[in-house]
PDB file of N, CA and C in Angstrom:
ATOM      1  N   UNK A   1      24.050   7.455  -4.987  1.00  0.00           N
ATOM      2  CA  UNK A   1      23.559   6.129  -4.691  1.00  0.00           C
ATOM      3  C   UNK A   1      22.099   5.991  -5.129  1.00  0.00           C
ATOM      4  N   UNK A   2      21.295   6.806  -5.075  1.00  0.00           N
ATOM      5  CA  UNK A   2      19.927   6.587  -5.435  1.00  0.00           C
ATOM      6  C   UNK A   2      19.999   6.625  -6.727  1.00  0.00           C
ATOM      7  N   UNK A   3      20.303   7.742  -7.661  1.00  0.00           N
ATOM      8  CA  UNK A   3      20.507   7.359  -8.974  1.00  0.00           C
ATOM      9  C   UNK A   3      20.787   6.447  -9.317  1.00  0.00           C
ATOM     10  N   UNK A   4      21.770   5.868  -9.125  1.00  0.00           N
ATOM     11  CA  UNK A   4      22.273   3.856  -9.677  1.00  0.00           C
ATOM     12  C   UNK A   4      21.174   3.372  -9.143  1.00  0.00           C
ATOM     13  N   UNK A   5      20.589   3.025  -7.541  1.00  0.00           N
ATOM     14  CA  UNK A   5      19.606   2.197  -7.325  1.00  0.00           C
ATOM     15  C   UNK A   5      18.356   3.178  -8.486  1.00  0.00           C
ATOM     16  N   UNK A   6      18.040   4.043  -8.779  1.00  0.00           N
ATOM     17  CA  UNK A   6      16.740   4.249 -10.120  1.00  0.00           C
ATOM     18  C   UNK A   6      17.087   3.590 -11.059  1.00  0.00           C
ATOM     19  N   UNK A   7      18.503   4.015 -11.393  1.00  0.00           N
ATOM     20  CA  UNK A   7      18.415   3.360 -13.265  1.00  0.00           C
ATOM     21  C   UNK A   7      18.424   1.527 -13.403  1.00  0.00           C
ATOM     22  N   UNK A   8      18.930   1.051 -11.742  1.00  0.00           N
ATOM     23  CA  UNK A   8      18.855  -0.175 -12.122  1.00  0.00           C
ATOM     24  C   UNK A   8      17.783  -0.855 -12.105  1.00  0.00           C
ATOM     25  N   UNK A   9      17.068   0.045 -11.002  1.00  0.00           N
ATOM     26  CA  UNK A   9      15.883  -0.880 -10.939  1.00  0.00           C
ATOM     27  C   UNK A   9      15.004  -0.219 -12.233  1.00  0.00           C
ATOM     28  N   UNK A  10      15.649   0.840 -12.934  1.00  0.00           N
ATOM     29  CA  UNK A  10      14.206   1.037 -14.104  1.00  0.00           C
ATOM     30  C   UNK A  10      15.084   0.324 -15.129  1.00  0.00           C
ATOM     31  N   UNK A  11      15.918   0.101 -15.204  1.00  0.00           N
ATOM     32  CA  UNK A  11      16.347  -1.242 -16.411  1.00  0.00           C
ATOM     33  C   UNK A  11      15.769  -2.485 -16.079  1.00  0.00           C
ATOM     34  N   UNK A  12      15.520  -3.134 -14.501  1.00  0.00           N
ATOM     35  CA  UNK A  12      14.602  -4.294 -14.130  1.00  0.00           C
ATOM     36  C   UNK A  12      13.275  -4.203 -14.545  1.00  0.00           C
ATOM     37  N   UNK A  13      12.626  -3.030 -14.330  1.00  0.00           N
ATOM     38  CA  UNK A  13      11.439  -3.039 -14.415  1.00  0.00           C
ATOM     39  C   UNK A  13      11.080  -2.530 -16.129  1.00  0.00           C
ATOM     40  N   UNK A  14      12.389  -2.427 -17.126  1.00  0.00           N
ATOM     41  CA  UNK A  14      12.119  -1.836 -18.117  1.00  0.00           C
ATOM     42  C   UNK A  14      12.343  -3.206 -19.224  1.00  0.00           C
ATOM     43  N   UNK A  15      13.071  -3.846 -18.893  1.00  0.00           N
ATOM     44  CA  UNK A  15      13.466  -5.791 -19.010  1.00  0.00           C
ATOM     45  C   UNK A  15      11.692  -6.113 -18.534  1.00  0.00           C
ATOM     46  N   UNK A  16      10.868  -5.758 -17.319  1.00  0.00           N
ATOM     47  CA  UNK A  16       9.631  -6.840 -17.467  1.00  0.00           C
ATOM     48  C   UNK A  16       9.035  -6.210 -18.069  1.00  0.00           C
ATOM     49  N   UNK A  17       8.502  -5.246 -18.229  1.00  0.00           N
ATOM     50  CA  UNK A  17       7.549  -4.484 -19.291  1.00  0.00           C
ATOM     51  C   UNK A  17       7.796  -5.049 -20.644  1.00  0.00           C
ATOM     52  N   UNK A  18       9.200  -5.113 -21.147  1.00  0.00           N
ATOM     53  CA  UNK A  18       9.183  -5.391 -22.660  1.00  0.00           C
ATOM     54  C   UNK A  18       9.003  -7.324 -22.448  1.00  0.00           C
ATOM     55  N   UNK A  19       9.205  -7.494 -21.655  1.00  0.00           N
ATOM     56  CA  UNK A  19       8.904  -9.572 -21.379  1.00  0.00           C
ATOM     57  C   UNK A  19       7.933  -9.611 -21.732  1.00  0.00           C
ATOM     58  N   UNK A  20       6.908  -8.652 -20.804  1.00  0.00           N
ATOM     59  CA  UNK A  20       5.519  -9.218 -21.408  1.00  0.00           C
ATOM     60  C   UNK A  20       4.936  -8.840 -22.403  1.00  0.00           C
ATOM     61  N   UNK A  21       5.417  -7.907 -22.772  1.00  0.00           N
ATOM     62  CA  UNK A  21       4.630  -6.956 -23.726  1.00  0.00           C
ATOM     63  C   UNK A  21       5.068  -7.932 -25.051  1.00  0.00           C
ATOM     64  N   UNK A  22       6.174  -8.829 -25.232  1.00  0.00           N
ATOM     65  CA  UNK A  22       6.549  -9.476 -26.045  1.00  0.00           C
ATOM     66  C   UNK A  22       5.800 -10.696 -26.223  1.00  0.00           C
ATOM     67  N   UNK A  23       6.376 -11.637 -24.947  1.00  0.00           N
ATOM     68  CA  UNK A  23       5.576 -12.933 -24.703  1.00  0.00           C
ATOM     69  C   UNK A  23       4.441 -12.935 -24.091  1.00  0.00           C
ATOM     70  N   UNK A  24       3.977 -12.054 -22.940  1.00  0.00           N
ATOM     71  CA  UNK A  24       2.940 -12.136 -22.531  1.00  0.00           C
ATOM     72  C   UNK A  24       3.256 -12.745 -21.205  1.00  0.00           C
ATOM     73  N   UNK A  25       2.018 -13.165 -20.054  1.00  0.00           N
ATOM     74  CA  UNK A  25       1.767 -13.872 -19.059  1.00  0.00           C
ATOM     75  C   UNK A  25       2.796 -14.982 -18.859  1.00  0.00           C
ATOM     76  N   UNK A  26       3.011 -15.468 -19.437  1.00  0.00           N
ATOM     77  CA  UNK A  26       3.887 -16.713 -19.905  1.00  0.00           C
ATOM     78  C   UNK A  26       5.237 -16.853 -19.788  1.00  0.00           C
ATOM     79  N   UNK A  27       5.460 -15.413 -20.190  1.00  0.00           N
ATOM     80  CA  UNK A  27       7.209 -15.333 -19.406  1.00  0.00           C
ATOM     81  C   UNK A  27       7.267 -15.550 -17.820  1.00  0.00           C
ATOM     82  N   UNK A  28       6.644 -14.982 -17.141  1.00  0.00           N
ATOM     83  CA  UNK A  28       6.700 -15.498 -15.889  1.00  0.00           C
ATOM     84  C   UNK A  28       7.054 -16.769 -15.525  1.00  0.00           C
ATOM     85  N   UNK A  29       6.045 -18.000 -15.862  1.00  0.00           N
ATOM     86  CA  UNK A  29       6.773 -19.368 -15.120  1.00  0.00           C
ATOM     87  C   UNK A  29       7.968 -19.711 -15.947  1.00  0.00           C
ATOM     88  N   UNK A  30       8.358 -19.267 -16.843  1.00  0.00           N
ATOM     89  CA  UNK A  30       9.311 -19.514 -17.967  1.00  0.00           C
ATOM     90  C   UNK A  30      10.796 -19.336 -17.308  1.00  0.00           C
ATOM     91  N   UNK A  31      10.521 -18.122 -16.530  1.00  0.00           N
ATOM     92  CA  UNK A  31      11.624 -17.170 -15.866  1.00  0.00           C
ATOM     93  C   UNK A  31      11.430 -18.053 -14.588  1.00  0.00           C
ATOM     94  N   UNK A  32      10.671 -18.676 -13.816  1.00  0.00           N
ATOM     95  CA  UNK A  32      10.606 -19.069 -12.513  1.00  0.00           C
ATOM     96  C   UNK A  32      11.043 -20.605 -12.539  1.00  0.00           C
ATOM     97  N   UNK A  33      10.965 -21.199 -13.960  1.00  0.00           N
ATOM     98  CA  UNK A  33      11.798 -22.742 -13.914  1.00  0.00           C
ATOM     99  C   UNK A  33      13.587 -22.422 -14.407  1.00  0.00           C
ATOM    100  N   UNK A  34      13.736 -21.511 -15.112  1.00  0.00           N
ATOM    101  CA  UNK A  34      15.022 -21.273 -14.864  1.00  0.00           C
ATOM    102  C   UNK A  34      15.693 -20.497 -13.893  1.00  0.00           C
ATOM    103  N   UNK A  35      15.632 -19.945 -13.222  1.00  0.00           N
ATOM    104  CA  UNK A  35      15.553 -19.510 -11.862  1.00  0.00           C
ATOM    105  C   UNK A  35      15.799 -20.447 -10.963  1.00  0.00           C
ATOM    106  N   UNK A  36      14.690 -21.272 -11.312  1.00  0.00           N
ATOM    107  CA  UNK A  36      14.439 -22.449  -9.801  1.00  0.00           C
ATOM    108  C   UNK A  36      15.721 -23.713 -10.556  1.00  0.00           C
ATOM    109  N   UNK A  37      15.899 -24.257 -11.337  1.00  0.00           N
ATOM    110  CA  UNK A  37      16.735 -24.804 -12.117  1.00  0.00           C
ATOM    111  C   UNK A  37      18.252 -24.448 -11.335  1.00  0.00           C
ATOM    112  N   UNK A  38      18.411 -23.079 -11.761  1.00  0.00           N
ATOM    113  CA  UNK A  38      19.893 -22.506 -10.943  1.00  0.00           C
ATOM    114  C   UNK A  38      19.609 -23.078  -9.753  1.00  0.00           C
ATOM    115  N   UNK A  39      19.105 -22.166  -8.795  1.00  0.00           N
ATOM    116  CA  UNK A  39      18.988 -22.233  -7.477  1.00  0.00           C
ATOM    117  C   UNK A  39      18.897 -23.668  -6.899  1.00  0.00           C
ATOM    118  N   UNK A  40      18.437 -24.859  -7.556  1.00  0.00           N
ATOM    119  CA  UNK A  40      18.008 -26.064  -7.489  1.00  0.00           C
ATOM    120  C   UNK A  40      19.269 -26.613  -7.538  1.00  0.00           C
ATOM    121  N   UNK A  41      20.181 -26.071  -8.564  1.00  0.00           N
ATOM    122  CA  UNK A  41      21.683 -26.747  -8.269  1.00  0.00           C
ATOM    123  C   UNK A  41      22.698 -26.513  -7.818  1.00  0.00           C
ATOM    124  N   UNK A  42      22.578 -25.581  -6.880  1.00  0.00           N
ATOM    125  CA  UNK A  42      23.538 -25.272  -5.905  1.00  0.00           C
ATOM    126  C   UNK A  42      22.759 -25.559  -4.385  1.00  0.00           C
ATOM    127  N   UNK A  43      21.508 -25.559  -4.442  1.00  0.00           N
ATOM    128  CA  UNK A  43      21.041 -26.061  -3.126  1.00  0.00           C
ATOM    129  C   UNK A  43      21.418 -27.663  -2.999  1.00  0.00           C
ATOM    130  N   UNK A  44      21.195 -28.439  -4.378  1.00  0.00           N
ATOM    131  CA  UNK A  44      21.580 -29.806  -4.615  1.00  0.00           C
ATOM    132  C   UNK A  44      23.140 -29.742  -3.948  1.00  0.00           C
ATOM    133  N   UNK A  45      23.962 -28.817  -4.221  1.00  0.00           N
ATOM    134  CA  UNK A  45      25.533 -29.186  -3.733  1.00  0.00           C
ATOM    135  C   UNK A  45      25.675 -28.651  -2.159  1.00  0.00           C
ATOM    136  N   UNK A  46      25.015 -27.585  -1.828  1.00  0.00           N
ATOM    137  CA  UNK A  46      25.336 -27.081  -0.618  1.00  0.00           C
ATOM    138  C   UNK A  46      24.370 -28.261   0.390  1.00  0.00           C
ATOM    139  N   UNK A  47      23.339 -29.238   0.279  1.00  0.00           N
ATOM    140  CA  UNK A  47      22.564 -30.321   0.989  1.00  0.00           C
ATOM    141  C   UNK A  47      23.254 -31.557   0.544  1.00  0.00           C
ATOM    142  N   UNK A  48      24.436 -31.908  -0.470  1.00  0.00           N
ATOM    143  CA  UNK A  48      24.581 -33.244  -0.453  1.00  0.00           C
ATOM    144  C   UNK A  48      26.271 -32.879   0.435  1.00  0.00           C
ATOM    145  N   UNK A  49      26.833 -32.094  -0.098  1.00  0.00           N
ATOM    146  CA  UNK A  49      28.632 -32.116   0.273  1.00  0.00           C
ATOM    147  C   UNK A  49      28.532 -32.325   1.493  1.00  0.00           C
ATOM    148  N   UNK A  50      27.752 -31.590   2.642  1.00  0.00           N
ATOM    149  CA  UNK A  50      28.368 -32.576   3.824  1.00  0.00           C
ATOM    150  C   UNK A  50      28.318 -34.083   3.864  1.00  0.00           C
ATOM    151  N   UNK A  51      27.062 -34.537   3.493  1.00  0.00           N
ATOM    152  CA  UNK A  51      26.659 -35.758   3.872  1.00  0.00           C
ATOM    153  C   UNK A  51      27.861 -36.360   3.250  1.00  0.00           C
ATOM    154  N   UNK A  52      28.619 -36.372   1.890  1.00  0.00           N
ATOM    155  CA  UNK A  52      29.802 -36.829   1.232  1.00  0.00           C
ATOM    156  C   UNK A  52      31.232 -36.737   1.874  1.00  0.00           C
ATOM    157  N   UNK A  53      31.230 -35.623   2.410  1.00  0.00           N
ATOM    158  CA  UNK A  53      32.509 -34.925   3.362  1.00  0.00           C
ATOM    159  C   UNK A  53      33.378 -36.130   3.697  1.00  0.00           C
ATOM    160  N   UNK A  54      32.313 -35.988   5.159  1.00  0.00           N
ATOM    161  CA  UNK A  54      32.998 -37.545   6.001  1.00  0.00           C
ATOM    162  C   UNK A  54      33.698 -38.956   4.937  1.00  0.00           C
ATOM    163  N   UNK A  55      32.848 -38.968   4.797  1.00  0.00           N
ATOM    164  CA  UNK A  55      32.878 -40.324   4.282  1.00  0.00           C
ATOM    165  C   UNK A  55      33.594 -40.860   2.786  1.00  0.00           C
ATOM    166  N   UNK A  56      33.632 -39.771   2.154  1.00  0.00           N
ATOM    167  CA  UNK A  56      34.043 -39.785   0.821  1.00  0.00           C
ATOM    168  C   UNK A  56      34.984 -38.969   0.639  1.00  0.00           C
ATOM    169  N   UNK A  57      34.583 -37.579   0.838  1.00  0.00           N
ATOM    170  CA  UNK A  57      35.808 -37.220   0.671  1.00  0.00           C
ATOM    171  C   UNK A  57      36.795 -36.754   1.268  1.00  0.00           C
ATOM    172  N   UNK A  58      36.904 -36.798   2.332  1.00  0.00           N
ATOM    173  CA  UNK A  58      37.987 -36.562   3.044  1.00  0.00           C
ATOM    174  C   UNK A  58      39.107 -37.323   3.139  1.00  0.00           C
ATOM    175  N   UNK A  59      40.179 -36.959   2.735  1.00  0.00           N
ATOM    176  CA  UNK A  59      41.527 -37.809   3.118  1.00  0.00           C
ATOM    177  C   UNK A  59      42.736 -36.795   3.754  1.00  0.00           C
ATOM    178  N   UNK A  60      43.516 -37.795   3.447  1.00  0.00           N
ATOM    179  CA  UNK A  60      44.838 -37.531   4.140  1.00  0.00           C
ATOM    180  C   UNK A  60      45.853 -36.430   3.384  1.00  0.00           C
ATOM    181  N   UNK A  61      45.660 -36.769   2.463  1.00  0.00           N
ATOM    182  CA  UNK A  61      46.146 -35.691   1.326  1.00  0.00           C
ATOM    183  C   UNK A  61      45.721 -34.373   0.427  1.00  0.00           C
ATOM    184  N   UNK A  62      46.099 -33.550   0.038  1.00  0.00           N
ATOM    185  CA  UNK A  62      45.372 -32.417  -0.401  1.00  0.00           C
ATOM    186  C   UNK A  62      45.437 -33.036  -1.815  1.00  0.00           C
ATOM    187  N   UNK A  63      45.898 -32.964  -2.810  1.00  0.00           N
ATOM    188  CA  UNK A  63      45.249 -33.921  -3.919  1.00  0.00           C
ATOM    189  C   UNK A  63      44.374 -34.951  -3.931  1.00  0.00           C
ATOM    190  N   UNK A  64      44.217 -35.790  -2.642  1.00  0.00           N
ATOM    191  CA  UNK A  64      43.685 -36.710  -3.024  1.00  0.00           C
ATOM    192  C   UNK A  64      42.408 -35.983  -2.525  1.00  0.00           C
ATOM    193  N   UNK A  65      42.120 -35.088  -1.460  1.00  0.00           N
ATOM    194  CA  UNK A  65      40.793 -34.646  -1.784  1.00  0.00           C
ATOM    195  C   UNK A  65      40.345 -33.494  -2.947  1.00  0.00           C
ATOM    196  N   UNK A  66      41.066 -32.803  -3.522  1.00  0.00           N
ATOM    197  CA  UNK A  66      40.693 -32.294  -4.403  1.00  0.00           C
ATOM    198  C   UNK A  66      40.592 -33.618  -5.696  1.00  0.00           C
ATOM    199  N   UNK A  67      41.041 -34.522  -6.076  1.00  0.00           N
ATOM    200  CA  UNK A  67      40.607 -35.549  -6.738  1.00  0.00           C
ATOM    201  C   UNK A  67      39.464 -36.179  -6.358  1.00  0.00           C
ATOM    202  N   UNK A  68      39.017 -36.480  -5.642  1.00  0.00           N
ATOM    203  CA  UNK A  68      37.998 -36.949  -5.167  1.00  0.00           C
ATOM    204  C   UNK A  68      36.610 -35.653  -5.337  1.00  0.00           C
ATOM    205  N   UNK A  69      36.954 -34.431  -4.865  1.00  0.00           N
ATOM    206  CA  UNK A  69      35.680 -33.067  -5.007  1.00  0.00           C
ATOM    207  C   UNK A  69      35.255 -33.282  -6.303  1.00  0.00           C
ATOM    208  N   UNK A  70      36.552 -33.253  -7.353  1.00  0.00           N
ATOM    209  CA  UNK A  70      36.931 -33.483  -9.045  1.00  0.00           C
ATOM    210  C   UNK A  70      35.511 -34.179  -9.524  1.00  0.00           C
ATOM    211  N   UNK A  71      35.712 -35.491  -8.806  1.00  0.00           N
ATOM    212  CA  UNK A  71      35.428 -36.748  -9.661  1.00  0.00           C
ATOM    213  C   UNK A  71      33.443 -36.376  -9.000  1.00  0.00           C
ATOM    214  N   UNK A  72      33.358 -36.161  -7.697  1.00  0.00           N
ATOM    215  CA  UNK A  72      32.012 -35.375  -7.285  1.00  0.00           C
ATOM    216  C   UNK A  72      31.101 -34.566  -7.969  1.00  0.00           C
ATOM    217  N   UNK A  73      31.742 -33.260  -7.904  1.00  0.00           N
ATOM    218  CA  UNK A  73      31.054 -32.111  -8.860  1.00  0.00           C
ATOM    219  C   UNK A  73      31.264 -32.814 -10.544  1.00  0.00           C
ATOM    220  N   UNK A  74      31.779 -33.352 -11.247  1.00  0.00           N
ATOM    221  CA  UNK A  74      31.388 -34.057 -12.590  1.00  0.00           C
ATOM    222  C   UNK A  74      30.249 -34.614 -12.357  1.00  0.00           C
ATOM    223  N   UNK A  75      30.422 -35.805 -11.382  1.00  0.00           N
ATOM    224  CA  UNK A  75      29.089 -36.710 -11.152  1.00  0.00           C
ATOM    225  C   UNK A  75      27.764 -36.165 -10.692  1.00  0.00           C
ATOM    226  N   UNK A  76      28.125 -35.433 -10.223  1.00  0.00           N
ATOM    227  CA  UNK A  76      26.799 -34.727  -9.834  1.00  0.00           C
ATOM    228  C   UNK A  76      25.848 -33.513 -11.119  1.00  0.00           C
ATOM    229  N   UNK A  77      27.294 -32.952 -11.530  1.00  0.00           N
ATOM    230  CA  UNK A  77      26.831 -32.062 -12.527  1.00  0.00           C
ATOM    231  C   UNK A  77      26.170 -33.001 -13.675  1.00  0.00           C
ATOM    232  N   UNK A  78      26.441 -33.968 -13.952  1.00  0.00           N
ATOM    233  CA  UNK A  78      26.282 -34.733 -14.752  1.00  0.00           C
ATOM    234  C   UNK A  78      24.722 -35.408 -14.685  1.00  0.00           C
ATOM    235  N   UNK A  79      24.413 -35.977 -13.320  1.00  0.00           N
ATOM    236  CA  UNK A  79      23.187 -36.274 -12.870  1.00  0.00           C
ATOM    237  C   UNK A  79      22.465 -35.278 -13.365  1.00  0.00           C
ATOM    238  N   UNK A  80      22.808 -33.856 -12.446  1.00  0.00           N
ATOM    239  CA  UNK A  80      21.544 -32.647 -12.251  1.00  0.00           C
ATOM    240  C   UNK A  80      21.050 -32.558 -13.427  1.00  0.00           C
ATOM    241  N   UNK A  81      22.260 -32.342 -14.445  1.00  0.00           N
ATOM    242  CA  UNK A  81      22.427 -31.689 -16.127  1.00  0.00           C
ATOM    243  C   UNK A  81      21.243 -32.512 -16.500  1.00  0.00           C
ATOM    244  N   UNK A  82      21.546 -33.901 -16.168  1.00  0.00           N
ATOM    245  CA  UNK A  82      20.095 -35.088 -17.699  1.00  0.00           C
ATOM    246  C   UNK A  82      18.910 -34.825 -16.631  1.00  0.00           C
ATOM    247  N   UNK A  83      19.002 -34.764 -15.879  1.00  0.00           N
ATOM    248  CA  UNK A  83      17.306 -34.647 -14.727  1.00  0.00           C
ATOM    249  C   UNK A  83      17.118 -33.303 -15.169  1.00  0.00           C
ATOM    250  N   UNK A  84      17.291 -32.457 -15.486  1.00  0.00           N
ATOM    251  CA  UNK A  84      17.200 -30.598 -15.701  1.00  0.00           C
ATOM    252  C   UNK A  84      16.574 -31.009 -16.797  1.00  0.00           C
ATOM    253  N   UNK A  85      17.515 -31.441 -17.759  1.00  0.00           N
ATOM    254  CA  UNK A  85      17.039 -31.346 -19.344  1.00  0.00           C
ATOM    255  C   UNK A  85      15.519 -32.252 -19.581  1.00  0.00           C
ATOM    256  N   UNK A  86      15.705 -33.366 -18.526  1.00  0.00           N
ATOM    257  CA  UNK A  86      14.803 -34.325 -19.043  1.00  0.00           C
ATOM    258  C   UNK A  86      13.063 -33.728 -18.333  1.00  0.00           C
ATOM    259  N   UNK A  87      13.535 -32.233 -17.945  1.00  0.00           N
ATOM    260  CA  UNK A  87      12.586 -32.599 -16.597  1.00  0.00           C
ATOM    261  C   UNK A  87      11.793 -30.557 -16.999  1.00  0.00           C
ATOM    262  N   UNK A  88      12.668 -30.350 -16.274  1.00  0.00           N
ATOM    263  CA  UNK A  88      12.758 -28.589 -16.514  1.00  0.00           C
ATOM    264  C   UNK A  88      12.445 -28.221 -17.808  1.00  0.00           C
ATOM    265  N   UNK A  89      13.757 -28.259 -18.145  1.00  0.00           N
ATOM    266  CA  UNK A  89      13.432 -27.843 -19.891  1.00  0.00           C
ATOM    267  C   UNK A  89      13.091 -27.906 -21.050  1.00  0.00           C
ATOM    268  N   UNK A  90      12.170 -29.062 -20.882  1.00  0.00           N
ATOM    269  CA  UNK A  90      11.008 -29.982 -21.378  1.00  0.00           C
ATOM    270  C   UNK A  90       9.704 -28.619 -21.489  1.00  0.00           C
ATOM    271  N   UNK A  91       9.713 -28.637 -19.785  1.00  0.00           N
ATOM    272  CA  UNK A  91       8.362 -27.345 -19.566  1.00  0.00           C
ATOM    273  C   UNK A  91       8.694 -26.218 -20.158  1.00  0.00           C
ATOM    274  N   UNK A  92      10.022 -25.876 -20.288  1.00  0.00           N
ATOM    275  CA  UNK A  92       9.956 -24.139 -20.758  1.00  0.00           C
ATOM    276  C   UNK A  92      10.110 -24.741 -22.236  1.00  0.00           C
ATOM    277  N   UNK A  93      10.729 -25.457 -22.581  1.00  0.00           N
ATOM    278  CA  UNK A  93      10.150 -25.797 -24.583  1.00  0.00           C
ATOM    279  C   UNK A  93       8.576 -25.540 -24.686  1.00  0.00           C
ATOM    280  N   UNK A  94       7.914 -26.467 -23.879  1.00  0.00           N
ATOM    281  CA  UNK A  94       6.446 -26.503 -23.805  1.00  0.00           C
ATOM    282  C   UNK A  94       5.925 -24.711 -23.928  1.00  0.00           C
ATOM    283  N   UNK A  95       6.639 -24.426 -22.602  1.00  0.00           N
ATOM    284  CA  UNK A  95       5.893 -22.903 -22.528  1.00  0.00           C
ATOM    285  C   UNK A  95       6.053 -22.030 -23.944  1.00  0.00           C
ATOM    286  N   UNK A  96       7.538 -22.246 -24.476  1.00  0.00           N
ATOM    287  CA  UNK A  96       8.017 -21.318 -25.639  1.00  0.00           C
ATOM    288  C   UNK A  96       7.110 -22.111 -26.986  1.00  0.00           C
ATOM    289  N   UNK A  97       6.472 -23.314 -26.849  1.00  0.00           N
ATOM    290  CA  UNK A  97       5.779 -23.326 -27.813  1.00  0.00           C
ATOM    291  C   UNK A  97       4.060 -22.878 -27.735  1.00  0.00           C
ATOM    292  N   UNK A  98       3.849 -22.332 -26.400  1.00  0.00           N
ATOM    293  CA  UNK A  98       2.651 -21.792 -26.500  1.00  0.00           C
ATOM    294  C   UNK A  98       2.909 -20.425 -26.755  1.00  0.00           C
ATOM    295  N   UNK A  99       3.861 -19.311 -26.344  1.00  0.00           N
ATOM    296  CA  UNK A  99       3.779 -18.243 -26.527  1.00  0.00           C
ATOM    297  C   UNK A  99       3.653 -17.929 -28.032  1.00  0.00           C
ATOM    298  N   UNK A 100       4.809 -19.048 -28.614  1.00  0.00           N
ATOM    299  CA  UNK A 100       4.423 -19.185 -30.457  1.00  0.00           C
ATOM    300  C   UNK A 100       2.969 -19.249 -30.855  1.00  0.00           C
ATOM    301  N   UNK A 101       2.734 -20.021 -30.518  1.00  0.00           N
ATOM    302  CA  UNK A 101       0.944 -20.221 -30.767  1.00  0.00           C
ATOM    303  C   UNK A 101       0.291 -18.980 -30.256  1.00  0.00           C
ATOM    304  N   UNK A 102       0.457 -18.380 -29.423  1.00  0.00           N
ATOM    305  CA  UNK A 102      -0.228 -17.161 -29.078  1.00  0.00           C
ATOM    306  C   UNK A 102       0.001 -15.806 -30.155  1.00  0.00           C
ATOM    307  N   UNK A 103       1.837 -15.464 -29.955  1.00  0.00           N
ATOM    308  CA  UNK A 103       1.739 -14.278 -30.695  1.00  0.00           C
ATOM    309  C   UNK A 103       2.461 -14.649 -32.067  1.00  0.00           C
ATOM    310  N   UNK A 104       2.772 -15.993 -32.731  1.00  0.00           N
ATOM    311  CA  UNK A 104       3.625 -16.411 -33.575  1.00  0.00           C
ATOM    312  C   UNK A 104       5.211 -15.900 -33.550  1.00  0.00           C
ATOM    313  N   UNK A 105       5.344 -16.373 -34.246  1.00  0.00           N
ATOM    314  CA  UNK A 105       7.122 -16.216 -34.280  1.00  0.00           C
ATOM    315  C   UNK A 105       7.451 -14.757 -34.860  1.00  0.00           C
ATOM    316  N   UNK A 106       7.011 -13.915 -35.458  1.00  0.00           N
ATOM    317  CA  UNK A 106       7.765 -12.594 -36.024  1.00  0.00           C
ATOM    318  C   UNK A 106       8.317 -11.729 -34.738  1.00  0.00           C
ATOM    319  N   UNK A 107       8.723 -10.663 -35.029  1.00  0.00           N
ATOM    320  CA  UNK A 107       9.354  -9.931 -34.254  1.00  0.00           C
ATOM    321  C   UNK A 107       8.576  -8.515 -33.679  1.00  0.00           C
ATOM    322  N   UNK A 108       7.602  -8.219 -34.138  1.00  0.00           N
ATOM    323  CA  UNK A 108       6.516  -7.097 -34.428  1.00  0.00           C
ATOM    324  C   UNK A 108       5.409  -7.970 -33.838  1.00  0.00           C
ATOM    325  N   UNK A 109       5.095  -8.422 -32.879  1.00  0.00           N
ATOM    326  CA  UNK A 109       4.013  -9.788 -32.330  1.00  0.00           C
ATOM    327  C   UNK A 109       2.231  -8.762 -32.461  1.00  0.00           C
ATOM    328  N   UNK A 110       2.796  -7.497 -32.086  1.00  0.00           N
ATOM    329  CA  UNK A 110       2.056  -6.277 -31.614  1.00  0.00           C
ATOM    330  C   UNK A 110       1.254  -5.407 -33.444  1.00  0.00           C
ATOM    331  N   UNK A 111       2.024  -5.636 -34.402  1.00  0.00           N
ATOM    332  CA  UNK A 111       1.731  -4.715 -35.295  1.00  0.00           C
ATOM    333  C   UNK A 111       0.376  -5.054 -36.096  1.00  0.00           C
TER     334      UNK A 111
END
């Protein structure tokens, strides 16, 4: 058990060493809006579905509430998806065009 917990956590910690050593400082919030992005859309479903439950979707039938969850998670995914793009991943374009400006685009940033 300790062996697996070493190698995984030195593959975690062997993943941030080469992050920065690549991009620099910058990977950080890069990694913390996609991160927060995920986490942002499942907190979005686990804080709206009750409030929907009652009122929307619950029926009498087992199709008709799985038709109804259906037509939910689209609409919602659909919302989150253009607010993410229009919003989130705007900033990490932004960020990935400063790290360019910092170490340029080659692959050797270091040589």
């Amino acid at each position: 058990m300790k062996a697996i917990t070493f190698i995984i956590f030195g593959l975690i910690g062997y993943w941030i060493y080469f992050s920065l050593k690549k991009e620099g400082i910058l990977w950080i919030p890069k990694i913390i809006l996609c991160i927060g992005g995920f986490v942002g859309f499942f907190w979005g479903i686990t804080f709206l579905f009750p409030f929907i439950w009652e009122p929307f979707l619950k029926s009498t039938s087992a199709l008709g509430q799985l038709t109804k969850t259906i037509i939910f998670g689209i609409a919602y995914s659909t919302i989150y998806c253009s607010l993410a793009m229009a919003t989130i991943y705007k900033w990490v374009d932004k960020i990935d065009k400063k790290i360019e400006e910092r170490i340029g685009n080659s692959n050797k940033p270091y040589k």
